[in-house]
N, C-alpha and C. Protein backbone atom coordinates (compact mmCIF):
# COMPACT_ATOMS: atom_id res chain seq x y z
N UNK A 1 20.90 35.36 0.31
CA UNK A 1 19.49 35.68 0.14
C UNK A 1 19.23 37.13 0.55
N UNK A 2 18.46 37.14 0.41
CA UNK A 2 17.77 38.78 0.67
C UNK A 2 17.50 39.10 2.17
N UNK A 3 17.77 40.23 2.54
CA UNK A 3 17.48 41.16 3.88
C UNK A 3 15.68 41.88 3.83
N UNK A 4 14.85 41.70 4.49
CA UNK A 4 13.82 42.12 5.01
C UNK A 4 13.74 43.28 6.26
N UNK A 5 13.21 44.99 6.06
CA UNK A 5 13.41 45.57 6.86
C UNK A 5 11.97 46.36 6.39
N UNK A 6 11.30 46.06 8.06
CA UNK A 6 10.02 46.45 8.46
C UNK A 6 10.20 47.72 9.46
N UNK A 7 9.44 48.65 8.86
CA UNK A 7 8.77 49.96 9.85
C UNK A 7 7.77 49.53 10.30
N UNK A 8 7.75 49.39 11.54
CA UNK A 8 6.61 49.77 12.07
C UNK A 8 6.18 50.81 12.87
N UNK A 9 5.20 51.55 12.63
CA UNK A 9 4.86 52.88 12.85
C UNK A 9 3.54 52.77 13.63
N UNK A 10 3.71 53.72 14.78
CA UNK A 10 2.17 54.27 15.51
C UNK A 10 1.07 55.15 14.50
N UNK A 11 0.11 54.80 14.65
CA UNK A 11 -0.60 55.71 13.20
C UNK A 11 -2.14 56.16 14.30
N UNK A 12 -2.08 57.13 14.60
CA UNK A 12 -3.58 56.97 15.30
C UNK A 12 -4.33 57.05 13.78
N UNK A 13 -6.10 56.85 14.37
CA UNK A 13 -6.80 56.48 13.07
C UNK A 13 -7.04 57.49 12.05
N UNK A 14 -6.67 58.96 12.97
CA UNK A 14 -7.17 60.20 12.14
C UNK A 14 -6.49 60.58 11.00
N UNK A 15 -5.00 59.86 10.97
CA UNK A 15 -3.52 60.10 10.34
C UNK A 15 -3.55 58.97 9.30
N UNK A 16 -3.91 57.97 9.66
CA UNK A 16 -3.93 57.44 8.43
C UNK A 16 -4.42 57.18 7.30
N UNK A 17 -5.51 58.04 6.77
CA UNK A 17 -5.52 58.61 5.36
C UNK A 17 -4.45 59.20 4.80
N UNK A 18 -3.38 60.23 5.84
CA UNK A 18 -2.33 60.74 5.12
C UNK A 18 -1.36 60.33 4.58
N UNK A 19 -1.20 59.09 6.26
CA UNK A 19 0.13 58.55 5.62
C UNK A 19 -0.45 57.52 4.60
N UNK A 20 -1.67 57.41 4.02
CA UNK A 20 -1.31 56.35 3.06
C UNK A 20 -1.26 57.15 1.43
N UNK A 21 -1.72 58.21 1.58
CA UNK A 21 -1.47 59.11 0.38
C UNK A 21 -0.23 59.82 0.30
N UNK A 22 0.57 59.90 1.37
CA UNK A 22 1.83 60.65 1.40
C UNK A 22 2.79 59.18 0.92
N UNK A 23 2.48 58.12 1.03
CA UNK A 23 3.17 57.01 0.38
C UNK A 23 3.07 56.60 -1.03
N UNK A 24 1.87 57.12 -1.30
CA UNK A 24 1.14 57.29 -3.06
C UNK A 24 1.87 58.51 -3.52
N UNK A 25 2.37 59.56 -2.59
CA UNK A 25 2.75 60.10 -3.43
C UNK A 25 4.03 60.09 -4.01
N UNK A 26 4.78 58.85 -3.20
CA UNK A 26 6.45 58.90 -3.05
C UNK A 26 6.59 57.48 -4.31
N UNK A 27 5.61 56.94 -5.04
CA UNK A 27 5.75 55.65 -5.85
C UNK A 27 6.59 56.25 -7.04
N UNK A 28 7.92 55.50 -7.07
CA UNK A 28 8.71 55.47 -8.18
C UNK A 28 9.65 56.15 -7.39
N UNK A 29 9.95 56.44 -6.16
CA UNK A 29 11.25 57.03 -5.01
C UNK A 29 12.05 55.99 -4.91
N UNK A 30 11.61 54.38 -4.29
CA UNK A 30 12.36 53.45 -3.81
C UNK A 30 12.71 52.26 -4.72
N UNK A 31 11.34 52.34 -5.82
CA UNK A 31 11.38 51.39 -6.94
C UNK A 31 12.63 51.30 -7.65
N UNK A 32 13.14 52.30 -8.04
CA UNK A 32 14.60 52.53 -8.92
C UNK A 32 15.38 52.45 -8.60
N UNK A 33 15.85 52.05 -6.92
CA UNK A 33 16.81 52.22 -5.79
C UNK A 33 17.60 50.71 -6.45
N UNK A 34 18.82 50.57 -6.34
CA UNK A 34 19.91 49.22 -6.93
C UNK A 34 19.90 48.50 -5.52
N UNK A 35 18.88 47.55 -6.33
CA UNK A 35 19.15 46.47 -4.91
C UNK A 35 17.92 46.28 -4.09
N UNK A 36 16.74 46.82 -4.85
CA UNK A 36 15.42 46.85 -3.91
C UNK A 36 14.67 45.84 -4.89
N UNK A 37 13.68 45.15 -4.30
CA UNK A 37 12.72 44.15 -4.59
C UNK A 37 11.69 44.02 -4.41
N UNK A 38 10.74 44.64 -3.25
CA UNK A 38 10.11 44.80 -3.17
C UNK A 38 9.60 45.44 -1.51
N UNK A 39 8.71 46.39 -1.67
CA UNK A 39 7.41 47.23 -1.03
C UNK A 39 6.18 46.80 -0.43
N UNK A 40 5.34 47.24 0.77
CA UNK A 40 4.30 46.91 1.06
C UNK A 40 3.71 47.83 2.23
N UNK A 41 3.02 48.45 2.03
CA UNK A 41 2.88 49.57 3.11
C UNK A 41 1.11 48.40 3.89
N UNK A 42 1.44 47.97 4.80
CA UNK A 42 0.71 47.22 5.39
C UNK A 42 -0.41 47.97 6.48
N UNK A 43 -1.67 48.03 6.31
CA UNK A 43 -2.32 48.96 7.64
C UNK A 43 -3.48 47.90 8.13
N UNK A 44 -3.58 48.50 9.60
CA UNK A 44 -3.79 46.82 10.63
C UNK A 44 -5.75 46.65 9.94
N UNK A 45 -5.84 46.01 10.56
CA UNK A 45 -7.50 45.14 9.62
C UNK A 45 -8.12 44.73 10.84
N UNK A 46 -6.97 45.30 12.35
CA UNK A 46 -7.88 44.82 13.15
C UNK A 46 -7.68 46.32 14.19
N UNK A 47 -7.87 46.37 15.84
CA UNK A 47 -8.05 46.95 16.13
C UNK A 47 -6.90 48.51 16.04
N UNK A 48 -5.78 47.93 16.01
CA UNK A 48 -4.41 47.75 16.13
C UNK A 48 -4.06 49.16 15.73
N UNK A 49 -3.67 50.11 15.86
CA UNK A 49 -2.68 51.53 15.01
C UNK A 49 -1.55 51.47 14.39
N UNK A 50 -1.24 49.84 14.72
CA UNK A 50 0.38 50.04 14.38
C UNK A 50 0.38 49.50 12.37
N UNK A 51 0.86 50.33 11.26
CA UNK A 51 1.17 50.16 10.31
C UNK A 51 2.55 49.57 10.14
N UNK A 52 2.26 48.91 8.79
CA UNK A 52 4.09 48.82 8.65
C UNK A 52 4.48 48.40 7.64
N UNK A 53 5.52 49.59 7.30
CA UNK A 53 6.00 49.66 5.41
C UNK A 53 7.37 48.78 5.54
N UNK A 54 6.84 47.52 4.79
CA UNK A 54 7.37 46.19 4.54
C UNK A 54 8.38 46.31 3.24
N UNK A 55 10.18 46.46 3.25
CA UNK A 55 10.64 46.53 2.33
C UNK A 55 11.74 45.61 2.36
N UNK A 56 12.30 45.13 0.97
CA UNK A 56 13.09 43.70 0.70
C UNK A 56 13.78 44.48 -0.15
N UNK A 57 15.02 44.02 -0.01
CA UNK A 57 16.48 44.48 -0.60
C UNK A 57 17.25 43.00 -0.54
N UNK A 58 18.16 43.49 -1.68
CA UNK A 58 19.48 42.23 -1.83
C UNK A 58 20.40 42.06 -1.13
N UNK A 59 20.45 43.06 -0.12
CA UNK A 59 21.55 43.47 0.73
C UNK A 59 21.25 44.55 1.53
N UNK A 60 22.41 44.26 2.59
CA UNK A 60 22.31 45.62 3.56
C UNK A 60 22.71 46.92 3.10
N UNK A 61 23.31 46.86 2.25
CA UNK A 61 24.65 47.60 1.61
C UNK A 61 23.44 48.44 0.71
N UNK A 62 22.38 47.48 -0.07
CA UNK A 62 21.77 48.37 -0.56
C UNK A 62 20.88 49.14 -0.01
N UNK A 63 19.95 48.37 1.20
CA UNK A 63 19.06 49.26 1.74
C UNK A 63 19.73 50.53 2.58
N UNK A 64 20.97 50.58 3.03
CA UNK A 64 21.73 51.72 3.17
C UNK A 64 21.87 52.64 2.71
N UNK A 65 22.11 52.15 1.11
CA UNK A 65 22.48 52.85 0.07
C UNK A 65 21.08 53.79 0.13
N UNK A 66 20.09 53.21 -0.06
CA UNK A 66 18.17 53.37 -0.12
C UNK A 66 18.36 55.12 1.27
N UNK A 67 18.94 54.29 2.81
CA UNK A 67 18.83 55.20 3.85
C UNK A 67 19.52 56.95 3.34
N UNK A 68 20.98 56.30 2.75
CA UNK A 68 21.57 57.83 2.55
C UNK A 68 21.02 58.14 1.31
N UNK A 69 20.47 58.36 0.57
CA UNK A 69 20.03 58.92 -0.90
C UNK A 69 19.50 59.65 -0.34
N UNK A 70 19.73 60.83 -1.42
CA UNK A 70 18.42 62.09 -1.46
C UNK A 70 17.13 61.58 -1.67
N UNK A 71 16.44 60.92 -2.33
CA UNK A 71 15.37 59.68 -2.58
C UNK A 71 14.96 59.41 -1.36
N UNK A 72 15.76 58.99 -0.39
CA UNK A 72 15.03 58.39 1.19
C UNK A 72 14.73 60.52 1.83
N UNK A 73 15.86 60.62 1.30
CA UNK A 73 15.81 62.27 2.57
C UNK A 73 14.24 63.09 2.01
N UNK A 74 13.97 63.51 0.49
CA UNK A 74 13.15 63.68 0.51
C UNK A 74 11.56 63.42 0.40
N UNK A 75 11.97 61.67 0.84
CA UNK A 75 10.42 61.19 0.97
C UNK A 75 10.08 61.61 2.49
N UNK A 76 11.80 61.17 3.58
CA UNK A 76 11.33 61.57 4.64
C UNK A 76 11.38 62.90 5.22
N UNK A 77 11.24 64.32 4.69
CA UNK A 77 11.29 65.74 4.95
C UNK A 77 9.81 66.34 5.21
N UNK A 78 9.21 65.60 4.34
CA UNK A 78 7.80 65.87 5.09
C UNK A 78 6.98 65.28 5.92
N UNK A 79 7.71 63.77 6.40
CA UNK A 79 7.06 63.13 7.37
C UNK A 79 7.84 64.15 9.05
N UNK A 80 8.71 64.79 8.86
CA UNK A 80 9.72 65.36 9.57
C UNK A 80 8.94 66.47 10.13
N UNK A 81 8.34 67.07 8.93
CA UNK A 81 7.75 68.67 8.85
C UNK A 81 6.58 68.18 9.71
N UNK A 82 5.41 67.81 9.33
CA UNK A 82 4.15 67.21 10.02
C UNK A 82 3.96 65.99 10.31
N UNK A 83 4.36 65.48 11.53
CA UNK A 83 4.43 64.07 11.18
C UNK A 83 3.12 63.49 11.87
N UNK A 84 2.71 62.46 10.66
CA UNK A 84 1.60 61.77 10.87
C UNK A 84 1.59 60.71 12.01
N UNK A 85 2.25 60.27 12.39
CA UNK A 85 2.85 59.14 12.91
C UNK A 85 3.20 59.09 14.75
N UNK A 86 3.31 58.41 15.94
CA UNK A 86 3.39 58.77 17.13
C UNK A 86 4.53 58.09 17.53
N UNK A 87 5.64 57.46 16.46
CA UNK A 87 6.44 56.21 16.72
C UNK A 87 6.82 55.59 15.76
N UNK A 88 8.27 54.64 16.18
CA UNK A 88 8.54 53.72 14.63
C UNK A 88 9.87 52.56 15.27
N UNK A 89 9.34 51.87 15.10
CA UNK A 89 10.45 50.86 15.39
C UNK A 89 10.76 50.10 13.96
N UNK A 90 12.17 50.36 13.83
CA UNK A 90 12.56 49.02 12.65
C UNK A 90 12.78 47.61 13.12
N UNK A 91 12.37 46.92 12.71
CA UNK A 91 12.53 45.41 12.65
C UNK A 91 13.49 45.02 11.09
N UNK A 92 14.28 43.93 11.50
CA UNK A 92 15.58 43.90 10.76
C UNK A 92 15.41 42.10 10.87
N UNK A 93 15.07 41.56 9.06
CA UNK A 93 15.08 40.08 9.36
C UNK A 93 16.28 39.95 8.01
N UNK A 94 17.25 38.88 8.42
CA UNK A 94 17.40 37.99 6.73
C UNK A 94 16.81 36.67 6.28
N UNK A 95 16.06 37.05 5.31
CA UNK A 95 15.56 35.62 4.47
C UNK A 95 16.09 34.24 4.48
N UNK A 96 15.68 33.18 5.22
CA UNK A 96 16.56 32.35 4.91
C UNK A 96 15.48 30.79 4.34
N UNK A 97 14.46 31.21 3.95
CA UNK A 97 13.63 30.47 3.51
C UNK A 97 12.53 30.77 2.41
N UNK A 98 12.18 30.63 1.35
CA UNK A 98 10.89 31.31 0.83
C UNK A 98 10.23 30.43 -0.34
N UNK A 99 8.65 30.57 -0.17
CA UNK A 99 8.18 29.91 -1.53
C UNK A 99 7.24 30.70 -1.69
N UNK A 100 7.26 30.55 -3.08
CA UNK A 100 5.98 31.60 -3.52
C UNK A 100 4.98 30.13 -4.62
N UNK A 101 3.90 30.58 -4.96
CA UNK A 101 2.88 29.56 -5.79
C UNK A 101 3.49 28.69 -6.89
N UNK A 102 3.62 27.83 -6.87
CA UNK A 102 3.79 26.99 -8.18
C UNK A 102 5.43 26.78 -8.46
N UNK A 103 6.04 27.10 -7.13
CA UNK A 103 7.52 26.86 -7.18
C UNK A 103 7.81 26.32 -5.61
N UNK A 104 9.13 25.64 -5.48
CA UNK A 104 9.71 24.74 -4.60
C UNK A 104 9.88 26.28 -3.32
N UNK A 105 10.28 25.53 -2.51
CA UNK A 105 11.28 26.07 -1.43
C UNK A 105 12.56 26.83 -1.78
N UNK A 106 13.41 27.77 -1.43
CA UNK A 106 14.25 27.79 -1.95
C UNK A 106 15.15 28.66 -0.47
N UNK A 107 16.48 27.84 -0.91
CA UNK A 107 17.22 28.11 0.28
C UNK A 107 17.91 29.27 0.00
């Protein structure tokens, strides 16, 4: 099954207009990546600063693949240059359960 790997990032409130347009501006960077599935740049709804760009790969091998690309280096060169952000912890899950609407469980 598939590997799940979450950023979660410190965002004070003033920064995150940027980082959510500096992520608009990177659409079609990770999409084309072999082995990616899906994206979600998540921002909190409650008091909270902490964001977190939610990404699913087929493998470790690929989201690696995702880490060393020029594709990852120059989405992350300008978070490098000015960074919006105060922090980032990855969280690292593998899938071992999932259903989505109008289909079973699947192991």
């Amino acid at each position: 099954m598939s590997i799940v790997r979450i950023n979660a990032i410190t965002v004070p409130d003033e920064t995150g207009p940027e980082l959510l347009s500096r992520f608009q501006n990177r659409i079609g960077e990770v999409e084309n990546m072999e082995g990616f599935e899906n994206f979600e740049l998540l921002r909190p709804s409650s008091d909270s600063n902490t964001w977190y760009v939610y990404t699913r790969w087929e493998s470790e091998e690929a989201f690696m693949a995702w880490v060393h690309s020029p594709e990852f280096a120059r989405g992350h060169a300008e978070a490098n240059a000015q960074p919006v952000a105060h922090g980032s912890e990855l969280l690292e899950f593998d899938v071992v359960l999932q259903a989505e609407k109008n289909h079973s469980y699947e192991q």
